[in-house]
N, C-alpha and C. Protein backbone atom coordinates (compact mmCIF):
# COMPACT_ATOMS: atom_id res chain seq x y z
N UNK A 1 -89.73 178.04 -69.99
CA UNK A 1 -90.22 178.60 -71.22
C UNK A 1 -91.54 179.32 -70.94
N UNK A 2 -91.84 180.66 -71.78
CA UNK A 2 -93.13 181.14 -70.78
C UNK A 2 -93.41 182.00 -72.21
N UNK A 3 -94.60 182.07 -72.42
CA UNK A 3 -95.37 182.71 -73.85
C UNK A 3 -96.45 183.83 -72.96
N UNK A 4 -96.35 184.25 -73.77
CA UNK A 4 -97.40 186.20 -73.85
C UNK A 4 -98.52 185.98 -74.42
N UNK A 5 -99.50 186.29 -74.04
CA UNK A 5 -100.79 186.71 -74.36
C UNK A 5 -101.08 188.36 -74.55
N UNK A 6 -101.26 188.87 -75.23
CA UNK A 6 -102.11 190.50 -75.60
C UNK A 6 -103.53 189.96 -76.24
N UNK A 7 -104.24 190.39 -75.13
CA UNK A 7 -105.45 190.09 -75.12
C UNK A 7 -106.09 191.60 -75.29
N UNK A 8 -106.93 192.33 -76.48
CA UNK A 8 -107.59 193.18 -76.38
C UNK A 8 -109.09 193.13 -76.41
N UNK A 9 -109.75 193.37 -75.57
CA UNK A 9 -111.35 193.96 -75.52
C UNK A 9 -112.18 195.45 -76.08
N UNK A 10 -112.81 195.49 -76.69
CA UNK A 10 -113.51 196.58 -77.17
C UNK A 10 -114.24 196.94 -75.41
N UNK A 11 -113.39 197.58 -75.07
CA UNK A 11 -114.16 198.48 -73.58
C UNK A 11 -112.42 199.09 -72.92
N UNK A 12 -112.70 200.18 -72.90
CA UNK A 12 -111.72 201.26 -71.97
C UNK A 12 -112.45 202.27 -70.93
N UNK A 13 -113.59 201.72 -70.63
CA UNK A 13 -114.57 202.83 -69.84
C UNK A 13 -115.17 202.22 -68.51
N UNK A 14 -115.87 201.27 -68.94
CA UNK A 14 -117.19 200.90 -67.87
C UNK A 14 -115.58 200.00 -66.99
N UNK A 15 -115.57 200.63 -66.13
CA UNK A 15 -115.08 199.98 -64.85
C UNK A 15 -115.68 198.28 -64.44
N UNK A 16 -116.91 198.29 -63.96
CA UNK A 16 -117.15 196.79 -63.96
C UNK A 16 -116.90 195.72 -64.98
N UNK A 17 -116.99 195.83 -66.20
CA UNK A 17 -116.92 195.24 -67.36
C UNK A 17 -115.30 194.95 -66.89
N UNK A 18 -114.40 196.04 -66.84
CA UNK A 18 -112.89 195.67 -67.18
C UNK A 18 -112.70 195.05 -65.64
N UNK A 19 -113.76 195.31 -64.34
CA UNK A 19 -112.85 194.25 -63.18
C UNK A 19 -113.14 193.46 -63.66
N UNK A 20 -114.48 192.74 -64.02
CA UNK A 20 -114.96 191.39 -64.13
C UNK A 20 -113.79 190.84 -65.01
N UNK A 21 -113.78 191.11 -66.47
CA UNK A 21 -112.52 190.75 -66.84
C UNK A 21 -111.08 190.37 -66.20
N UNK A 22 -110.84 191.58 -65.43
CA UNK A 22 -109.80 191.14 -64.77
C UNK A 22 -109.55 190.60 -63.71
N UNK A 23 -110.65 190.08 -63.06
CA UNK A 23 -111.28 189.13 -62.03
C UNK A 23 -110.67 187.82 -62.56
N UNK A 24 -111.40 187.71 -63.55
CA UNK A 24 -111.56 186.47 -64.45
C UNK A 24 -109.71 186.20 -64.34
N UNK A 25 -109.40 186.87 -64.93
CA UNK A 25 -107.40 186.68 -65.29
C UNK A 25 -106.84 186.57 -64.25
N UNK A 26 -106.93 187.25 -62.74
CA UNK A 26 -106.27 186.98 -61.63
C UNK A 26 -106.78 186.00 -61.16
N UNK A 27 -107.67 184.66 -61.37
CA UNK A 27 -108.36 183.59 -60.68
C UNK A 27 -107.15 182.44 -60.77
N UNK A 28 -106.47 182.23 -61.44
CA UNK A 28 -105.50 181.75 -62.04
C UNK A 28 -104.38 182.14 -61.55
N UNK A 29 -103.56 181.55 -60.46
CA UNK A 29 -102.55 181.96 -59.91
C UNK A 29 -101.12 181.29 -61.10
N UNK A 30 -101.86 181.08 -61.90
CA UNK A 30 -100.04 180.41 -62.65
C UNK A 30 -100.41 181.55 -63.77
N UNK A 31 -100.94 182.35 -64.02
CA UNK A 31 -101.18 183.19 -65.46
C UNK A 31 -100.63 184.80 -64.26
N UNK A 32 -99.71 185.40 -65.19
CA UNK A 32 -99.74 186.80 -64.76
C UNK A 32 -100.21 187.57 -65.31
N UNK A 33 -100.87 188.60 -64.50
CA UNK A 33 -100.77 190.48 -65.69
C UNK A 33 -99.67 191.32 -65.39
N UNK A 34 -98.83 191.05 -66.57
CA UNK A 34 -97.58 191.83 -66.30
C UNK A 34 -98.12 193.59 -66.93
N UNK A 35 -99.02 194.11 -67.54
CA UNK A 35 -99.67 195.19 -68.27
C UNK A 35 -100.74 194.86 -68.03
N UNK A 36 -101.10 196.51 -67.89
CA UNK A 36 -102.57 196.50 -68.43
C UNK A 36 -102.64 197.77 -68.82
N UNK A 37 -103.82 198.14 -70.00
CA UNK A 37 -103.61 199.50 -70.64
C UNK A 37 -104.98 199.65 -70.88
N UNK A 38 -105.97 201.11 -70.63
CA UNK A 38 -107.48 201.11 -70.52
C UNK A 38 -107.27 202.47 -71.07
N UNK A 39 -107.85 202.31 -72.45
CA UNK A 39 -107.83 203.64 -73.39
C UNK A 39 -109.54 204.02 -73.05
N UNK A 40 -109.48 205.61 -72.75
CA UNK A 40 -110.67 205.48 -72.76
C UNK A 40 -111.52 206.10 -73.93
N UNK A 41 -109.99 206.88 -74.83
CA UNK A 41 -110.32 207.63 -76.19
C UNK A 41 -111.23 206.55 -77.01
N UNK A 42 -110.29 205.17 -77.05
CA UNK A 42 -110.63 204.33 -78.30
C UNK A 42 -111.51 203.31 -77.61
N UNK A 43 -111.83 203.35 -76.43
CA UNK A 43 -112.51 202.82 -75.33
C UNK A 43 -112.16 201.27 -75.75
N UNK A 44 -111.11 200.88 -75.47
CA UNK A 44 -110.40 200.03 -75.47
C UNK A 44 -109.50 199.31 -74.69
N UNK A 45 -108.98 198.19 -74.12
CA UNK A 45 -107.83 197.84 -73.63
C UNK A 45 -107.68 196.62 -73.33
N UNK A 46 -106.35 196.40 -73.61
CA UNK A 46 -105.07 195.62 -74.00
C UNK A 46 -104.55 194.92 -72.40
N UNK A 47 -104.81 193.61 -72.48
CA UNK A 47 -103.91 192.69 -70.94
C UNK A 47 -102.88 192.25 -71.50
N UNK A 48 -101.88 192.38 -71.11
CA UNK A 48 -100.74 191.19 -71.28
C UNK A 48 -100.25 190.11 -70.56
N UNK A 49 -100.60 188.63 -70.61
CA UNK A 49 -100.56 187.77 -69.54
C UNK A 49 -99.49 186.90 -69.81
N UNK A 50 -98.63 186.65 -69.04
CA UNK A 50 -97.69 185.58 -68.99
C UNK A 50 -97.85 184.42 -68.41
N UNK A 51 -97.65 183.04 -68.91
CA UNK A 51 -97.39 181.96 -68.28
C UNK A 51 -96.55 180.70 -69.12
N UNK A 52 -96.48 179.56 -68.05
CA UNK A 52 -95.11 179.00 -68.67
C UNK A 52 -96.07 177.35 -69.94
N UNK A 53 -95.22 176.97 -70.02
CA UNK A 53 -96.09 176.01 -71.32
C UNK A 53 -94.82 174.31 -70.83
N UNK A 54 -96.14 173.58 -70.89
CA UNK A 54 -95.72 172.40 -70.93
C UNK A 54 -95.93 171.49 -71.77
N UNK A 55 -94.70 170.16 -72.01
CA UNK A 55 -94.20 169.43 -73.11
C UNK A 55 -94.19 168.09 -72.69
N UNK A 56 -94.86 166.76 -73.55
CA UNK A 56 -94.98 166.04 -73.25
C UNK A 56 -93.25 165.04 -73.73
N UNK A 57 -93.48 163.93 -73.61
CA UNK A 57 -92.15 163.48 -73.52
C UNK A 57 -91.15 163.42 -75.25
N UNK A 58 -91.99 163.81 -75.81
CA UNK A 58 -91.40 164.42 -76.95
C UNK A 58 -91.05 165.74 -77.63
N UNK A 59 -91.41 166.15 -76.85
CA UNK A 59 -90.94 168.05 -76.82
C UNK A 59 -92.34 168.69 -77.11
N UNK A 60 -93.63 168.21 -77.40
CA UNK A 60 -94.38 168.60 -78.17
C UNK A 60 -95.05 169.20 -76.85
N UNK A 61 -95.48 170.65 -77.60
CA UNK A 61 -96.86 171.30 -76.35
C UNK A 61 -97.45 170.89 -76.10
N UNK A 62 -98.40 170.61 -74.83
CA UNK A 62 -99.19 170.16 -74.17
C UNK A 62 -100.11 170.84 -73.22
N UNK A 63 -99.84 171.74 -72.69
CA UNK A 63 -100.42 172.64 -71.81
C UNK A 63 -99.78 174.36 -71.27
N UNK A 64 -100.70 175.13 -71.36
CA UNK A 64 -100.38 176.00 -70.41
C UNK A 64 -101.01 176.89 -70.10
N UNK A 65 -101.69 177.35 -68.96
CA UNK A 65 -102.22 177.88 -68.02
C UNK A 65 -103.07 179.37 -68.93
N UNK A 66 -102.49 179.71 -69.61
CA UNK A 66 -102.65 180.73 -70.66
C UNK A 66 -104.11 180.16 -71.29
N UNK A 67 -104.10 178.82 -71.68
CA UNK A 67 -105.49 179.10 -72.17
C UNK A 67 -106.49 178.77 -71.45
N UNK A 68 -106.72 178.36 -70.50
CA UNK A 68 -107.86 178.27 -70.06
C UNK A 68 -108.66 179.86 -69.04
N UNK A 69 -107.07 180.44 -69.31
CA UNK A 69 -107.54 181.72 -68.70
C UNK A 69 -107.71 183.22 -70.01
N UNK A 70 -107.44 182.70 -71.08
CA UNK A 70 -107.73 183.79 -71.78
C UNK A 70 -109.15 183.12 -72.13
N UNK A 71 -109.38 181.93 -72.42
CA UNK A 71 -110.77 181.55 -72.74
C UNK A 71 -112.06 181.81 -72.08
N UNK A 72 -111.35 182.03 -70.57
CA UNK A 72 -112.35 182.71 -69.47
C UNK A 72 -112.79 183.86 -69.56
N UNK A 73 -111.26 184.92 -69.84
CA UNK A 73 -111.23 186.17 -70.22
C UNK A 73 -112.07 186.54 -71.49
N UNK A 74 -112.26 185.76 -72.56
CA UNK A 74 -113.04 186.06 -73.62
C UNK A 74 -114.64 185.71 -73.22
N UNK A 75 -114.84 184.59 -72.45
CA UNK A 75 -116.24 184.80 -72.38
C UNK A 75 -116.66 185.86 -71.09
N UNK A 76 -116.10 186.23 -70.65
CA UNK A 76 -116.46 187.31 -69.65
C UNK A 76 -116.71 188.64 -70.17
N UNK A 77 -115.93 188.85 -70.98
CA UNK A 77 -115.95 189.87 -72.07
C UNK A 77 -117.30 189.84 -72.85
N UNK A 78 -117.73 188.82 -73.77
CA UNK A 78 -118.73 188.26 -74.73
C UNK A 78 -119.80 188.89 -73.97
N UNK A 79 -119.96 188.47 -72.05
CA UNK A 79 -121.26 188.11 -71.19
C UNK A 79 -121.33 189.99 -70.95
N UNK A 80 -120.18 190.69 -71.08
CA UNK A 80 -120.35 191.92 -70.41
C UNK A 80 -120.48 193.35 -70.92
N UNK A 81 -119.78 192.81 -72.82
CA UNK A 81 -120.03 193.94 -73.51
C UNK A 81 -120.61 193.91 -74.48
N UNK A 82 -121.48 195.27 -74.63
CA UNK A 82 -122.58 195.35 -75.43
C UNK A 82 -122.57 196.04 -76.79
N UNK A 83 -122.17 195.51 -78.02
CA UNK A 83 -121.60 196.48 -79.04
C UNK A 83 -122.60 197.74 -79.49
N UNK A 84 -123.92 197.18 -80.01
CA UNK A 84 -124.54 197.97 -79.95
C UNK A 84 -124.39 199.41 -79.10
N UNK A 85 -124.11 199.17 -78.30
CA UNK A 85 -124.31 200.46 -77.24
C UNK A 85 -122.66 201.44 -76.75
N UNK A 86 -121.56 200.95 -77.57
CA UNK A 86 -120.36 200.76 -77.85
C UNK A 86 -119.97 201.74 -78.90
N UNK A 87 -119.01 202.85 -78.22
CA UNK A 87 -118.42 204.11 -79.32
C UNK A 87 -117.59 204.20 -78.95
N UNK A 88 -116.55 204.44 -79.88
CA UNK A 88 -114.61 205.10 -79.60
C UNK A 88 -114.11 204.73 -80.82
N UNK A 89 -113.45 205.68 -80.63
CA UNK A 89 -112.43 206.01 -81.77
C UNK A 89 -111.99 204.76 -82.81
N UNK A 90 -111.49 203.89 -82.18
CA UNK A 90 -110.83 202.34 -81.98
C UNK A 90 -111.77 202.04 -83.23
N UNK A 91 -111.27 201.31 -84.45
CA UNK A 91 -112.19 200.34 -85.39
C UNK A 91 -112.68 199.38 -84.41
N UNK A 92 -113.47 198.67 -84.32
CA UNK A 92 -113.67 197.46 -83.70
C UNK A 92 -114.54 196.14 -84.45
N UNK A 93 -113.49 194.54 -83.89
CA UNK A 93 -114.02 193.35 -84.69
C UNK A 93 -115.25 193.06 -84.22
N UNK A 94 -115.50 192.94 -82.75
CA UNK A 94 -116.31 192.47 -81.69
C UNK A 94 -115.72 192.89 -80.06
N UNK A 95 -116.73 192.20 -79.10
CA UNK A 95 -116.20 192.29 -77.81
C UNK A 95 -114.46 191.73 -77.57
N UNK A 96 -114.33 190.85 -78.02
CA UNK A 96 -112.91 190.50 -77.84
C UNK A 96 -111.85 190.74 -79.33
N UNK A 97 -111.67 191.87 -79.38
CA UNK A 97 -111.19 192.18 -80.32
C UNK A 97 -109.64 192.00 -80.99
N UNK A 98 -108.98 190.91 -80.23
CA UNK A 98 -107.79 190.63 -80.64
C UNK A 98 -107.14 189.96 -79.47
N UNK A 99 -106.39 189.11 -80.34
CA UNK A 99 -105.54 187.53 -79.16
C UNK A 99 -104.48 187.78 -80.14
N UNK A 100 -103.23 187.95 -79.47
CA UNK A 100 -102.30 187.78 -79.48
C UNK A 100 -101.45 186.55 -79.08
N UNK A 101 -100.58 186.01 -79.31
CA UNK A 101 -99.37 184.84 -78.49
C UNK A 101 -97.67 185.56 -79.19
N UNK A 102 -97.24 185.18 -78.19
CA UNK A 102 -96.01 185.51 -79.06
C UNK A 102 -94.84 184.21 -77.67
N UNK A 103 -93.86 183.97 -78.24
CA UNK A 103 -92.80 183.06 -77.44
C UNK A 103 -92.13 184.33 -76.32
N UNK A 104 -91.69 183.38 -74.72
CA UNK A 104 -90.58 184.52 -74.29
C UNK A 104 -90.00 183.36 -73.72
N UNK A 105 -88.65 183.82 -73.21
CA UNK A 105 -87.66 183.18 -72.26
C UNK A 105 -87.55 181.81 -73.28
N UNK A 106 -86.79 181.15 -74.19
CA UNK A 106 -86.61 180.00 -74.91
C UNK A 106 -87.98 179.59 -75.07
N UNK A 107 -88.80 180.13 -75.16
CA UNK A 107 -90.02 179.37 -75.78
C UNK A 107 -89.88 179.54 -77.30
N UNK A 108 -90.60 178.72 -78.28
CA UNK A 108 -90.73 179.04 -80.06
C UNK A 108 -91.79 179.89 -79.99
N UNK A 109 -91.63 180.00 -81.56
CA UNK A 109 -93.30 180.83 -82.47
C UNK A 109 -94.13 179.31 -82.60
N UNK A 110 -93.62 178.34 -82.60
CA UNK A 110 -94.32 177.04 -82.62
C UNK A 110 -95.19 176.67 -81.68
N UNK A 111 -94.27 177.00 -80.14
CA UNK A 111 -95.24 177.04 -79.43
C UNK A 111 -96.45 177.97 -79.41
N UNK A 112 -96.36 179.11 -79.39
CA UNK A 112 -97.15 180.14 -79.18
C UNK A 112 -98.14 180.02 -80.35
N UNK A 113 -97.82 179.42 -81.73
CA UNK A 113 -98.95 179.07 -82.44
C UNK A 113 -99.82 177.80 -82.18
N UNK A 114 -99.34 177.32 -81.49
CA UNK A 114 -100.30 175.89 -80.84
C UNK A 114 -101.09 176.45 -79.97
N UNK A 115 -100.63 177.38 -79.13
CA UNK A 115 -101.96 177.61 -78.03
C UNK A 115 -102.55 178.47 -78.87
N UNK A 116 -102.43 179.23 -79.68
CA UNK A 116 -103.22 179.67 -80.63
C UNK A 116 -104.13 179.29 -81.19
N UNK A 117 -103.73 178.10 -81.81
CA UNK A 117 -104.90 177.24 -82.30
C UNK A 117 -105.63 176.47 -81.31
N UNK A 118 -105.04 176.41 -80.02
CA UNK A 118 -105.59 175.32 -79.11
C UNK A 118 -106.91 176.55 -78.21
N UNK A 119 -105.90 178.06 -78.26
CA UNK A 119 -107.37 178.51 -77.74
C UNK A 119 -108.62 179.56 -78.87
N UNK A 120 -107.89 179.66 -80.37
CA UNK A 120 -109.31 179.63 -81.37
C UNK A 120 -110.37 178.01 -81.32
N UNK A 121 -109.49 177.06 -80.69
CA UNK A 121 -110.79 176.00 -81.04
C UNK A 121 -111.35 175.83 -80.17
N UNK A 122 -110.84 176.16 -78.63
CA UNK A 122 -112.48 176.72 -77.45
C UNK A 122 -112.85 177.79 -77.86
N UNK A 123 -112.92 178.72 -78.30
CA UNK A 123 -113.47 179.90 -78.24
C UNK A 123 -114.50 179.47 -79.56
């Protein structure tokens, strides 16, 4: 069973900002980047990370690799971009401007809303 992350950042420009970020996401050999997309109109861009999710002996979620690496990915982001100093097209919320989850391969929306909530309550 394996759930999606679309992780977007307010930055499509400054090169260091987006390795560090993506430093951060490849540290983690069980999380993939199957995408990556670096707008530099809306100076914006979008990771898409895959990994698989584990269930304790009652079917219930328990872990998966996904959050401790988008949680990384968001504070790397927080440490590297500067809104103030920040223009493009793109509306923008903040530095980490959108978390996504969604289910793949027999995973639920159940699952993918648990790490949801499991990674809004580190962040």
């Amino acid at each position: 069973m394996l759930l999606c992350c679309k992780f977007f950042i307010s930055e499509g420009r400054n090169i260091a900002t987006l390795d560090a970020v993506e430093r951060v996401a490849r540290s983690n050999p069980e999380t993939v980047i199957v995408h990556k997309f670096h707008d530099r109109t809306y100076n914006r861009a979008r990771y898409s990370l895959v990994s698989y999710v584990l269930h304790d002996c009652t079917g219930n979620a328990i872990y998966s690799p996904l959050q401790q690496t988008v949680v990384a990915m968001a504070e790397a982001a927080f440490n590297a971009i500067n809104l103030e100093l920040h223009d493009g097209a793109h509306p923008r919320l903040g530095a980490v401007d959108d978390i996504v989850f969604h289910p793949l391969a027999r995973a639920s929306l159940d699952e993918a809303a648990w790490l949801a909530k499991a990674v809004a309550e580190d962040i």
